[in-house]
N, C-alpha and C. Protein backbone atom coordinates (compact mmCIF):
# COMPACT_ATOMS: atom_id res chain seq x y z
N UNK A 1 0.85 -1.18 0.00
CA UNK A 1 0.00 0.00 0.00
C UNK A 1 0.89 1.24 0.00
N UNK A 2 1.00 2.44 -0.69
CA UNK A 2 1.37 3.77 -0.91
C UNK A 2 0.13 4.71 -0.75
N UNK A 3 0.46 5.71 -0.31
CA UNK A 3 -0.61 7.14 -0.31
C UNK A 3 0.39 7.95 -0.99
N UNK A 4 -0.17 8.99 -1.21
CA UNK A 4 -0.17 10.20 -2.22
C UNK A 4 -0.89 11.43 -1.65
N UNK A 5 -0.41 12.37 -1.79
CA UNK A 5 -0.69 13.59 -1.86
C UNK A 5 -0.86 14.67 -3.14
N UNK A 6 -2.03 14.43 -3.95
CA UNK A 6 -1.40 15.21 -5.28
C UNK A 6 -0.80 16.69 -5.44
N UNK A 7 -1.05 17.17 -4.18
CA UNK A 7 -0.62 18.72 -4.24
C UNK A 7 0.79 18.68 -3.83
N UNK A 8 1.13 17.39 -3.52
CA UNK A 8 3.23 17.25 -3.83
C UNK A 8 3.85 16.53 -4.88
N UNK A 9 2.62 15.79 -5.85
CA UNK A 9 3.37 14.97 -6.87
C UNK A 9 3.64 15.66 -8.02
N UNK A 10 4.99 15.62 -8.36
CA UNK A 10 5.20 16.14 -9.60
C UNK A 10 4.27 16.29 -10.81
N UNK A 11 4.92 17.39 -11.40
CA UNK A 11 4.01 17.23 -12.48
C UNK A 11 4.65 17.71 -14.45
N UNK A 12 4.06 16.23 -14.94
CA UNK A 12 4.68 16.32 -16.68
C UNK A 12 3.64 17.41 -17.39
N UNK A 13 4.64 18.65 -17.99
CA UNK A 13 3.73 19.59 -19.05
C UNK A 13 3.25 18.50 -20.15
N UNK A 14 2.27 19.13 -20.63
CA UNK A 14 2.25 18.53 -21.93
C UNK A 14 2.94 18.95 -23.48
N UNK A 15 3.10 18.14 -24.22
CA UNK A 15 3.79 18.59 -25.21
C UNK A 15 3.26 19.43 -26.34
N UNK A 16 1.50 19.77 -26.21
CA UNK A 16 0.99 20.23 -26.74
C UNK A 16 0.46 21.56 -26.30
N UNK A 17 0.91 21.79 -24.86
CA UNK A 17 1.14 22.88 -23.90
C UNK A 17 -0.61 22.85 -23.57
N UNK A 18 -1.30 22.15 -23.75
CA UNK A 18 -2.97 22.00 -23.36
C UNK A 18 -2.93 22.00 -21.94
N UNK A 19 -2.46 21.17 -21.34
CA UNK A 19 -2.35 20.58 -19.72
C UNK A 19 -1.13 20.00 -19.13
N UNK A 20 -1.36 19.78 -18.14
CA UNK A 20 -0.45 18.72 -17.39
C UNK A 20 -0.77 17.42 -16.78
N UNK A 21 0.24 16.84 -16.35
CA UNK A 21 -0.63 15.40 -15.85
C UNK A 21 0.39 14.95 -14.22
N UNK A 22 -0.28 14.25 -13.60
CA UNK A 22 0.57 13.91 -12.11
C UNK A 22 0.19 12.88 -12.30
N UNK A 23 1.16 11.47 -12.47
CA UNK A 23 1.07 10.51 -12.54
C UNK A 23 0.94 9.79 -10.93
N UNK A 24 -0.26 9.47 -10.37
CA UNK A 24 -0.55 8.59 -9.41
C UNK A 24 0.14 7.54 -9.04
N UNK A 25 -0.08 6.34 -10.26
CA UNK A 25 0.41 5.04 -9.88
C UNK A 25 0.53 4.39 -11.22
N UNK A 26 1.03 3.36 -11.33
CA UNK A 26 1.60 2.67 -12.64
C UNK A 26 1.93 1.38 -12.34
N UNK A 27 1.60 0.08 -12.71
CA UNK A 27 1.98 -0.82 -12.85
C UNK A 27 2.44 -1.75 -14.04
N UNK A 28 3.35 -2.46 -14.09
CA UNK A 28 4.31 -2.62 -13.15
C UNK A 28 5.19 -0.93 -13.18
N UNK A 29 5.53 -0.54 -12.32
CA UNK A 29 5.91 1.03 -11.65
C UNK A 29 7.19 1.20 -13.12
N UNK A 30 7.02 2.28 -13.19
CA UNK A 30 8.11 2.92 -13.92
C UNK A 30 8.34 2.21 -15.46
N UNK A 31 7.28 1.96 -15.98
CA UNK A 31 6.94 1.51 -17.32
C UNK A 31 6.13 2.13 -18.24
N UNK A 32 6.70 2.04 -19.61
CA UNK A 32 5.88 2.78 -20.15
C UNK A 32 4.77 1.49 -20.80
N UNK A 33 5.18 0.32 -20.72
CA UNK A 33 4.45 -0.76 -20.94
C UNK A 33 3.13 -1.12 -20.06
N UNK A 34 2.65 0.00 -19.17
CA UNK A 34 1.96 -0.39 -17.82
C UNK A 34 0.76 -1.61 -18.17
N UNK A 35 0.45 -2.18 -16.90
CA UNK A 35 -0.54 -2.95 -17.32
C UNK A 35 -2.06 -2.21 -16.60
N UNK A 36 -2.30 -1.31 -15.51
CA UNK A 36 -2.98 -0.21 -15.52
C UNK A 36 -2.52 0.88 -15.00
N UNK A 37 -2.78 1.97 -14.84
CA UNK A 37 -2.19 3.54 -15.02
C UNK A 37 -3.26 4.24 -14.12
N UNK A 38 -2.92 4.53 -13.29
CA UNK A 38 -3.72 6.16 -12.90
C UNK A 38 -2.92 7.46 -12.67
N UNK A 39 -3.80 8.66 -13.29
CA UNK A 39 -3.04 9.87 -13.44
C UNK A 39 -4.23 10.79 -12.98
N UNK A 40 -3.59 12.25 -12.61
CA UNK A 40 -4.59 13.24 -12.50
C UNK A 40 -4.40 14.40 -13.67
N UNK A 41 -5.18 14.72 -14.68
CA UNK A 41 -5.46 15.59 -15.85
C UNK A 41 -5.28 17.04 -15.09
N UNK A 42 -4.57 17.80 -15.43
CA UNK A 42 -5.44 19.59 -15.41
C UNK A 42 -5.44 19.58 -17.22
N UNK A 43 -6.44 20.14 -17.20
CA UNK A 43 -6.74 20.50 -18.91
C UNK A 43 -7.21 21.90 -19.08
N UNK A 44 -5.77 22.87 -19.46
CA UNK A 44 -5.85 24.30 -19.74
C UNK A 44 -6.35 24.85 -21.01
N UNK A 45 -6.40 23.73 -21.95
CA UNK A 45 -7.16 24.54 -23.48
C UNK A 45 -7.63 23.16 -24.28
N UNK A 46 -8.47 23.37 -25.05
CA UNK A 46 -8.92 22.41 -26.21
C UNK A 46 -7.81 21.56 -26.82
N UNK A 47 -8.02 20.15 -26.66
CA UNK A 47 -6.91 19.28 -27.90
C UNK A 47 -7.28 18.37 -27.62
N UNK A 48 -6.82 17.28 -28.12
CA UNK A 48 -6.75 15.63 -28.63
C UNK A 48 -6.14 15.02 -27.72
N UNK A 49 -7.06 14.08 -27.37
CA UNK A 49 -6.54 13.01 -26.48
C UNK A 49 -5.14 12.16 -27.49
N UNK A 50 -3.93 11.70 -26.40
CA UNK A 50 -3.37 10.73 -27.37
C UNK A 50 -3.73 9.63 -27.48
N UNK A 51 -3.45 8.75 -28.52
CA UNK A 51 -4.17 7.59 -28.92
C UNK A 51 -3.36 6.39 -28.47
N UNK A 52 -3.93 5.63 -27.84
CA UNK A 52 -3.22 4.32 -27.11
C UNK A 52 -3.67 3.10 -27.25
N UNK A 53 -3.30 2.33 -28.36
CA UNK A 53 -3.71 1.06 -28.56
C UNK A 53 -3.65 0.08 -27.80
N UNK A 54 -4.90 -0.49 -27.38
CA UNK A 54 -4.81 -1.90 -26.93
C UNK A 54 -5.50 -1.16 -25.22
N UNK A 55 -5.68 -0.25 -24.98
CA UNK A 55 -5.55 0.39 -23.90
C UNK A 55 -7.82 0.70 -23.39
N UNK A 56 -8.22 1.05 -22.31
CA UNK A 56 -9.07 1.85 -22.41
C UNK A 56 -9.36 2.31 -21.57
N UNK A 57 -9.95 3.40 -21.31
CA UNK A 57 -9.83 4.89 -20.04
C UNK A 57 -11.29 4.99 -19.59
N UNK A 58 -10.85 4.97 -18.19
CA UNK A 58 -11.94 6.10 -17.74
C UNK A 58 -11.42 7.00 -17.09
N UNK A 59 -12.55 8.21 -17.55
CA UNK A 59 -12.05 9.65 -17.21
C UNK A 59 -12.98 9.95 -16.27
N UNK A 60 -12.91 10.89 -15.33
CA UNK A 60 -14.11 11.03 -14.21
C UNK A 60 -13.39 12.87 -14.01
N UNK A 61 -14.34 13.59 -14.30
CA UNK A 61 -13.91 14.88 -14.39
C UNK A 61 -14.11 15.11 -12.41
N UNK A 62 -13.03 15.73 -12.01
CA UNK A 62 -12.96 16.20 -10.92
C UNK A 62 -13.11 17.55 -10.13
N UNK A 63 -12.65 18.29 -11.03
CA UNK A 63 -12.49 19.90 -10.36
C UNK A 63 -13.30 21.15 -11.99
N UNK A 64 -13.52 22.28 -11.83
CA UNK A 64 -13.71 22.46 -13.24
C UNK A 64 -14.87 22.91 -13.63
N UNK A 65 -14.65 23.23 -14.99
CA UNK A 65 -15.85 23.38 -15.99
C UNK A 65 -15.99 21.89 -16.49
N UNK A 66 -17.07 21.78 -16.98
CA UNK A 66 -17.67 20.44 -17.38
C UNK A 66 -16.42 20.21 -19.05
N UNK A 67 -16.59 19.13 -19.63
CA UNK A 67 -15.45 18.89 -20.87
C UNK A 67 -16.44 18.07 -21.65
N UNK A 68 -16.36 18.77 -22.89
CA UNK A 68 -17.23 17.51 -23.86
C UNK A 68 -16.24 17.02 -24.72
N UNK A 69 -16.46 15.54 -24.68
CA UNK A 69 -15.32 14.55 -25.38
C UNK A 69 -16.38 14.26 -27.13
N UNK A 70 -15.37 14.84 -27.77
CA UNK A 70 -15.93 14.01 -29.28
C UNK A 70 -15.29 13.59 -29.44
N UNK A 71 -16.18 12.62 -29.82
CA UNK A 71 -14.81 10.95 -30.37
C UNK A 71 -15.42 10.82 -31.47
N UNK A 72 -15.97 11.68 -32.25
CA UNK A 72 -16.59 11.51 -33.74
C UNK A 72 -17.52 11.02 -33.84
N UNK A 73 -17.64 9.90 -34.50
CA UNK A 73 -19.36 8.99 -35.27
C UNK A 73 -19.52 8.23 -33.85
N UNK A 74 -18.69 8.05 -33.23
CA UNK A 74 -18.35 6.93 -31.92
C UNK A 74 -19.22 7.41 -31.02
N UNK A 75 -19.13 9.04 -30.23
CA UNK A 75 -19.47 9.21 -29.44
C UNK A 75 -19.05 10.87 -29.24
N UNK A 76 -20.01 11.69 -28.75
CA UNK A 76 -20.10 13.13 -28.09
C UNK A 76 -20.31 12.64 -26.50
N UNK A 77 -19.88 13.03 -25.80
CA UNK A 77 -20.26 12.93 -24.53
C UNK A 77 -19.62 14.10 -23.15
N UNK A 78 -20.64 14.82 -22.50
CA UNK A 78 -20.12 15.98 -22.10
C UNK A 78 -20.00 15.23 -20.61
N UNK A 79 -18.35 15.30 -19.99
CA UNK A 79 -18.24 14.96 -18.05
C UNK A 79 -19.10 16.10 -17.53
N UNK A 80 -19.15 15.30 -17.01
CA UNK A 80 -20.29 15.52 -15.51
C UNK A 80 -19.01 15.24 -14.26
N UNK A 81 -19.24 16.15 -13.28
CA UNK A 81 -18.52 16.24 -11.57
C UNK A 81 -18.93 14.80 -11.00
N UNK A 82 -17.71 13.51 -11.09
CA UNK A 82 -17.58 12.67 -10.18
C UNK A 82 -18.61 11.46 -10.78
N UNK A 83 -18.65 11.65 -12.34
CA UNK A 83 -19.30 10.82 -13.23
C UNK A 83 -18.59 10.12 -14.06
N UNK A 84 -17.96 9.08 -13.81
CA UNK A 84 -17.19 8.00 -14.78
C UNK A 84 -17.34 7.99 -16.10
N UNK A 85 -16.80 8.07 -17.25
CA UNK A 85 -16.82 7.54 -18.15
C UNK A 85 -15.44 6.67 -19.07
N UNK A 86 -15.98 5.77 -19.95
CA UNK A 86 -15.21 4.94 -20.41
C UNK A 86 -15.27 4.69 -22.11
N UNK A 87 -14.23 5.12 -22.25
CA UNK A 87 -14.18 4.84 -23.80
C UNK A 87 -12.48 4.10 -24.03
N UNK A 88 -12.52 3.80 -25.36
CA UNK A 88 -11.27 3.25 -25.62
C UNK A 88 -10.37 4.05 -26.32
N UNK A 89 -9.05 3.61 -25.84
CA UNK A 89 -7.55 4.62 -26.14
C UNK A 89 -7.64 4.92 -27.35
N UNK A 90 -7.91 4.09 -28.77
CA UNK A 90 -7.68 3.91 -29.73
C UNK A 90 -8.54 4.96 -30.62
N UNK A 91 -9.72 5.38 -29.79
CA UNK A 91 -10.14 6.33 -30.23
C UNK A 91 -10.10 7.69 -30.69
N UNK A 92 -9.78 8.59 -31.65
CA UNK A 92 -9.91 10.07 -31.88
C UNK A 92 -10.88 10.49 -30.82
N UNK A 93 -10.14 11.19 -29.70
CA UNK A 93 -10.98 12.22 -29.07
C UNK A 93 -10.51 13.17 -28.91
N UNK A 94 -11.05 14.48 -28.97
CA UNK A 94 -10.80 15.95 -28.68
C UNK A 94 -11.72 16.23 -27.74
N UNK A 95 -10.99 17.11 -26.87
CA UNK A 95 -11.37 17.28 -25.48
C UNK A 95 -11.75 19.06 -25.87
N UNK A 96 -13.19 19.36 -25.28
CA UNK A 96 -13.33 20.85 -25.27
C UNK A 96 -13.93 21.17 -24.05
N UNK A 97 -12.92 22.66 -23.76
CA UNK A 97 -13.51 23.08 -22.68
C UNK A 97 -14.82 23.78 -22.55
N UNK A 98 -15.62 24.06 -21.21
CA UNK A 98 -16.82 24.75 -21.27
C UNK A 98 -16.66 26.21 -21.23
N UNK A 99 -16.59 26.73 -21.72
CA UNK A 99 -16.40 28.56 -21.65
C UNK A 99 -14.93 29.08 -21.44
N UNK A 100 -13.94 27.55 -21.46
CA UNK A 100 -12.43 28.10 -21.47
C UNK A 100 -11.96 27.97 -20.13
N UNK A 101 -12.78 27.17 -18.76
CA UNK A 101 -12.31 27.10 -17.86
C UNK A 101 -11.23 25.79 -18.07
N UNK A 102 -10.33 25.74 -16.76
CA UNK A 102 -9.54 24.99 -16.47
C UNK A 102 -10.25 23.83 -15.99
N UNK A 103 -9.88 21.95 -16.05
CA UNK A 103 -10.55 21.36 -15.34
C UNK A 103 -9.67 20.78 -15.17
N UNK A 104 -10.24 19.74 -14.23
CA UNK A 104 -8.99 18.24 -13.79
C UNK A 104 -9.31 17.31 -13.77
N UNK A 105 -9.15 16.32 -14.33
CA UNK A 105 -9.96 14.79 -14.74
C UNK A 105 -8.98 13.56 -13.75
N UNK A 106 -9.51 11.96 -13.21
CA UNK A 106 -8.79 11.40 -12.60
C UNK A 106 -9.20 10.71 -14.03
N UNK A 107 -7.82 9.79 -14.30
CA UNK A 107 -7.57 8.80 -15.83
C UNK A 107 -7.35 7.79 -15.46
N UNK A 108 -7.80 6.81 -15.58
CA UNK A 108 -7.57 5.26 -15.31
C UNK A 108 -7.26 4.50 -16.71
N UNK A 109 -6.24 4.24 -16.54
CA UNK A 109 -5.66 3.50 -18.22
C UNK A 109 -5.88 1.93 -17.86
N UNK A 110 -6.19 1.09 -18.52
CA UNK A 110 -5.79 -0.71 -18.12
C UNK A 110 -5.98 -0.99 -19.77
N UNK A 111 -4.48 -2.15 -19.74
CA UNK A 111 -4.36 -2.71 -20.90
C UNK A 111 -5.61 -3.62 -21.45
N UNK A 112 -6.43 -3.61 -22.29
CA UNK A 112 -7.91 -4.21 -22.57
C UNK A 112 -7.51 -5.84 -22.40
N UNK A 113 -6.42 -6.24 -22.62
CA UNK A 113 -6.10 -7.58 -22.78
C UNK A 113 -5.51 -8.50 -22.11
N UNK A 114 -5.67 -7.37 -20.46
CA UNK A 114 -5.07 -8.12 -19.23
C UNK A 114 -6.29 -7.82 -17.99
N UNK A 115 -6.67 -6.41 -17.92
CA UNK A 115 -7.40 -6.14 -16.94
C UNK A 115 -8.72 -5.01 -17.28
N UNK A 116 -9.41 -4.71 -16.35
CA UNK A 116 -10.16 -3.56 -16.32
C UNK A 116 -10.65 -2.83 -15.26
N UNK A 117 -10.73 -1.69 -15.17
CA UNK A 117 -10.89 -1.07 -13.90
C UNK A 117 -12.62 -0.45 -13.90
N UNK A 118 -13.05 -0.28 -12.55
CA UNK A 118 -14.44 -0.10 -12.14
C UNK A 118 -14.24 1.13 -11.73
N UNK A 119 -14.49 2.08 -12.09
CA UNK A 119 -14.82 3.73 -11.18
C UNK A 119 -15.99 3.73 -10.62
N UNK A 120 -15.97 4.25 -9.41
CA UNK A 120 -17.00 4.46 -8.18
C UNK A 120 -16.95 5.86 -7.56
N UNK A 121 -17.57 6.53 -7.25
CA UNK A 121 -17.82 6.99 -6.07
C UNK A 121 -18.56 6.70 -4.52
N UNK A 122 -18.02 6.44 -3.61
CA UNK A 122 -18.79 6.24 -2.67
C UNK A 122 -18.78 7.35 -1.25
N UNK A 123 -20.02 7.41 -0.91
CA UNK A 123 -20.36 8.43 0.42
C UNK A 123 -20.85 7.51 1.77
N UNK A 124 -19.86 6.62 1.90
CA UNK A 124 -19.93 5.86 3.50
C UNK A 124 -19.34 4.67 3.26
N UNK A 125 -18.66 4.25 4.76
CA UNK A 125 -17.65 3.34 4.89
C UNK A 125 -18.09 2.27 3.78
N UNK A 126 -16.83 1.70 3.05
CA UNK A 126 -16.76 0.11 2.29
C UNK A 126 -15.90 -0.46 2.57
N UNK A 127 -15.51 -1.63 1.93
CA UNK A 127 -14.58 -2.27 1.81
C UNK A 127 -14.21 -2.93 0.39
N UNK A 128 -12.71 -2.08 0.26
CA UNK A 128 -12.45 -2.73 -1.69
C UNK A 128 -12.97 -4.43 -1.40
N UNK A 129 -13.30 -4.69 -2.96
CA UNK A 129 -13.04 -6.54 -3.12
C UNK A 129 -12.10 -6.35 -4.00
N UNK A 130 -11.79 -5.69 -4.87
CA UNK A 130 -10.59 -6.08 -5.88
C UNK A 130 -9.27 -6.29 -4.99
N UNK A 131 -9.16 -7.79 -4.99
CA UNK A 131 -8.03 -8.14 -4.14
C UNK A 131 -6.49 -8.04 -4.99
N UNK A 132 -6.73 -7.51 -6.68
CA UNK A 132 -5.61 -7.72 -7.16
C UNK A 132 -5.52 -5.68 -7.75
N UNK A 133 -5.73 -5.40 -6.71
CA UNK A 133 -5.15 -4.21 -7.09
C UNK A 133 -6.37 -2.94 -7.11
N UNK A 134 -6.23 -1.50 -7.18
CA UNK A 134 -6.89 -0.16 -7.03
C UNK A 134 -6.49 0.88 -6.24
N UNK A 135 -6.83 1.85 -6.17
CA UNK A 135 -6.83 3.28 -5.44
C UNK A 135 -8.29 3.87 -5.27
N UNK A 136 -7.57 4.85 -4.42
CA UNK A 136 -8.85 5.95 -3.53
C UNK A 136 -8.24 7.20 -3.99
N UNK A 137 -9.09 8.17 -4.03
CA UNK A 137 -8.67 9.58 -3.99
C UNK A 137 -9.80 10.16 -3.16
N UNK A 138 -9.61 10.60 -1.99
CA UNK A 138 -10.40 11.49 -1.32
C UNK A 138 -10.83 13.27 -1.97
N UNK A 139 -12.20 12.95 -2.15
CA UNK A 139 -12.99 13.97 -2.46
C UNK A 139 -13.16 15.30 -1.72
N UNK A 140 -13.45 14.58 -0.52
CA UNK A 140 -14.04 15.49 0.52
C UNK A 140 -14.50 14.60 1.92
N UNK A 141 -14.07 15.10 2.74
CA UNK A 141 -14.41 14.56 4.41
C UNK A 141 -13.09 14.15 4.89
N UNK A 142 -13.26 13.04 5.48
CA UNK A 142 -12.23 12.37 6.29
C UNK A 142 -12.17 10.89 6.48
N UNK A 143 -11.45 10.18 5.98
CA UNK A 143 -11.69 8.73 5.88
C UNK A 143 -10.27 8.24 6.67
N UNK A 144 -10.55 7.13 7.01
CA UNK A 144 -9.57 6.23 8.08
C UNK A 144 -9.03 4.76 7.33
N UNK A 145 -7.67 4.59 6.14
CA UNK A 145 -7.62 3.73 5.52
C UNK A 145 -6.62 2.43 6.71
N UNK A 146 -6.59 1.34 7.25
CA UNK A 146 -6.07 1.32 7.95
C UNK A 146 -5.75 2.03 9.05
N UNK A 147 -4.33 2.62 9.19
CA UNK A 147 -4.03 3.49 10.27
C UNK A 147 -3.37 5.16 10.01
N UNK A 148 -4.16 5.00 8.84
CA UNK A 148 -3.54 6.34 7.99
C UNK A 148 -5.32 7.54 8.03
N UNK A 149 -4.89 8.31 8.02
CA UNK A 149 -5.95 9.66 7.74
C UNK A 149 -6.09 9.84 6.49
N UNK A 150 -7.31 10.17 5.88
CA UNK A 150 -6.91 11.16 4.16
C UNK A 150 -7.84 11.49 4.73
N UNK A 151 -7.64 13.34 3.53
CA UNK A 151 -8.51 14.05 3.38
C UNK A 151 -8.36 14.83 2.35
N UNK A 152 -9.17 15.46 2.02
CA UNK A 152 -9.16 16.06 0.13
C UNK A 152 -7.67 15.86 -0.25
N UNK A 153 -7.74 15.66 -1.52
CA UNK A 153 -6.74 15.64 -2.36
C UNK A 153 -5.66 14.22 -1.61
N UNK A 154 -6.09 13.37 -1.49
CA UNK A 154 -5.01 12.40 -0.25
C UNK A 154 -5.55 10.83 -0.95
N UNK A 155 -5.07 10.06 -1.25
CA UNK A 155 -5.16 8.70 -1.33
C UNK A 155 -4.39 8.01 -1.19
N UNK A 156 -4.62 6.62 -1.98
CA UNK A 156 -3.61 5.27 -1.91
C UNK A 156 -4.17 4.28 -2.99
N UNK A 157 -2.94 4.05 -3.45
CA UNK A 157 -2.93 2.50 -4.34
C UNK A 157 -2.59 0.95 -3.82
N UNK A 158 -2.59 0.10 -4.21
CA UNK A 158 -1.96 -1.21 -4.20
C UNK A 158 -2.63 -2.35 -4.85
N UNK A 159 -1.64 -3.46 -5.24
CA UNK A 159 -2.11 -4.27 -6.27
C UNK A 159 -2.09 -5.63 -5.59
N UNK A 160 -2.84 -5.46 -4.52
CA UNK A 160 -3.63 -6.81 -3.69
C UNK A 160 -4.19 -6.62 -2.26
N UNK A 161 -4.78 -7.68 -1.63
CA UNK A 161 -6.00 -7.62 -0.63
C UNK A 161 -6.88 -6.49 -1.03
N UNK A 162 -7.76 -7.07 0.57
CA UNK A 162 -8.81 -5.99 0.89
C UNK A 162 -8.56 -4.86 1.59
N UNK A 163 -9.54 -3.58 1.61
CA UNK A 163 -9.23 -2.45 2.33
C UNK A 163 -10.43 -2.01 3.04
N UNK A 164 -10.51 -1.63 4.15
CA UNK A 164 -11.77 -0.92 4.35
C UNK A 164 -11.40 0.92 4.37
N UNK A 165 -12.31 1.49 3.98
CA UNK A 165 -12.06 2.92 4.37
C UNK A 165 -13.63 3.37 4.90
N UNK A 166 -13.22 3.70 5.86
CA UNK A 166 -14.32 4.07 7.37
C UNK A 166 -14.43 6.05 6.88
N UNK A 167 -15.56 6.09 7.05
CA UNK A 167 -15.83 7.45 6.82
C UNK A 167 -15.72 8.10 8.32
N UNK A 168 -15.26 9.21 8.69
CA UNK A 168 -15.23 9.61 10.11
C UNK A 168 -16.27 10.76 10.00
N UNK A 169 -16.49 11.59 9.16
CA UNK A 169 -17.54 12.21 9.85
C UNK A 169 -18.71 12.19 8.75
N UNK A 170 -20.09 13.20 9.15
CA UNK A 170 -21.15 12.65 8.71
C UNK A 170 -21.29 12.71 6.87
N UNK A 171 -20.31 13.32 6.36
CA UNK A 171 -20.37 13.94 5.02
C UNK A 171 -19.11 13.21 4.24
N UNK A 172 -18.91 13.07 3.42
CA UNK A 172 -17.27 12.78 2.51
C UNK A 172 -17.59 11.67 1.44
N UNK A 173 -17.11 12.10 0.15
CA UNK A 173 -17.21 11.12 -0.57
C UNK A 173 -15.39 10.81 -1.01
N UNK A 174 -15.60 9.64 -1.71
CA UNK A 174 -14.46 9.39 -2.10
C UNK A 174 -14.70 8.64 -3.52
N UNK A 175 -13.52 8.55 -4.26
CA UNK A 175 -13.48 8.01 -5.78
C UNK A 175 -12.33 6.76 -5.58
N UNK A 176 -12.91 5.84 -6.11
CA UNK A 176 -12.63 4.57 -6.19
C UNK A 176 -12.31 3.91 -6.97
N UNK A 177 -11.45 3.17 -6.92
CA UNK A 177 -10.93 2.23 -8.78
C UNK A 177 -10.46 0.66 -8.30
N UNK A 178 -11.24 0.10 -8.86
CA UNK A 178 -10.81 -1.52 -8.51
C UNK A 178 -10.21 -1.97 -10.03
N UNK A 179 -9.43 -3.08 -10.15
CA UNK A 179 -8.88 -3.60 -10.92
C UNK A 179 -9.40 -5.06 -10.95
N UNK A 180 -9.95 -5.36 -12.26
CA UNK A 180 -10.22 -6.77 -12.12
C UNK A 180 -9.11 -7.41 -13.40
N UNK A 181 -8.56 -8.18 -12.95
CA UNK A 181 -7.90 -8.57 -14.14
C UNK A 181 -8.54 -9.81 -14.75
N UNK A 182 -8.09 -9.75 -16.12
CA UNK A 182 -9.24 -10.92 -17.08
C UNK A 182 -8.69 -12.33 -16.75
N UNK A 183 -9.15 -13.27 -16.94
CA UNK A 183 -9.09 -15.01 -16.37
C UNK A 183 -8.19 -15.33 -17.34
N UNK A 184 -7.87 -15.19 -18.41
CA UNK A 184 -7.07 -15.56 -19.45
C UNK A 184 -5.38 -14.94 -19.03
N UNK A 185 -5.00 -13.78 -18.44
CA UNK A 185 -4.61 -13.13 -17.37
C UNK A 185 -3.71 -13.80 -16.17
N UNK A 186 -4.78 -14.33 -15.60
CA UNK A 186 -4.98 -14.65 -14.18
C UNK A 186 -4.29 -15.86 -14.70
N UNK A 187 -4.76 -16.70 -15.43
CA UNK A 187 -4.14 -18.19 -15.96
C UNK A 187 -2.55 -18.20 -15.85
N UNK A 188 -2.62 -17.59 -16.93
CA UNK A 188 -0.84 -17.62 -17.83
C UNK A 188 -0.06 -17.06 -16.61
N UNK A 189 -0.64 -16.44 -15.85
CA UNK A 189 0.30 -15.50 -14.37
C UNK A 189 0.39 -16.76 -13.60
N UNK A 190 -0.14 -17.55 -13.52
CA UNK A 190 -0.05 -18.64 -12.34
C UNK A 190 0.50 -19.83 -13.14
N UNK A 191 0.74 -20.26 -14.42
CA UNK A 191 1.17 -20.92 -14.82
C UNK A 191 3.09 -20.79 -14.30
């Protein structure tokens, strides 16, 4: 298990000078081969998602003006605050802002041909089941992961067991990502 603070994790410009990105977590760590990915988006102007084969995302807009994704004949679809969506890497999408504000999206990458990840929000104590891996990002309130505190902007990853996170007071949501990896996967790994 690791926590994070995103208001200390570095952060990559983009090369198209649109945004930046703070890379969360990565598995296996420090690959550009990952088998799933979480990052946090700021998105300062209109452009194109890059295109990542074999790959597929969910984006869950976090902070912001709302962002409408065209992905062409495929799909228009405008984020919504703490509303998952999922499309695939391979797709042409251009990202537009709402009136030119700044936003910040959480990105969940997983290779289509090993795993897939579940975005959630939840507002009271759970407990992950994805025993092979996910993260939290605290929204808002105060949650108790183990023997650790978060609170806005504060989470944690890891790629096995269970977790509970206990809500401490009467309000707080949090954003959630489980990893299920596919049986075909799961096989050849235990072989």
């Amino acid at each position: 298990m690791e926590f994070f603070d995103i208001r200390k994790m570095p952060v990559s410009l983009w090369k198209n000078g649109a945004g930046e990105t703070r890379e969360l977590c990565c598995f296996p760590p420090a690959t550009r081969d990952f088998h799933w990915r979480a990052s946090i988006a700021s998105i300062a102007g209109n452009g194109e998602f890059s295109a990542l084969t074999g790959v597929d995302r969910v984006v869950t807009l976090l902070e912001g003006g709302e962002v409408t994704l065209d992905g062409g004949n495929a799909f228009r679809h405008t984020l919504k605050r703490y509303q998952p969506f999922r499309f695939s890497g391979e797709q042409a999408v251009r990202a537009q802002l709402t009136e030119g504000q700044m936003s910040m999206e959480l990105n969940i990458m997983t290779r289509r041909d090993l795993c897939e990840a579940k975005v959630r929000v939840a507002d009271r104590t759970f407990t992950t089941f994805g025993a092979r891996g996910g993260m939290v990002l605290v929204l808002s309130g105060a949650w108790q992961m183990g023997d650790k505190l978060l609170t806005a902007d504060q989470g944690a990853y890891w790629h096995d067991g269970h977790h509970t996170l206990r809500l401490l007071k009467e309000e707080g949501k949090i954003l959630y990502s489980e990893i299920r990896w596919l049986l075909s996967y799961s096989l050849s790994e235990a072989s």
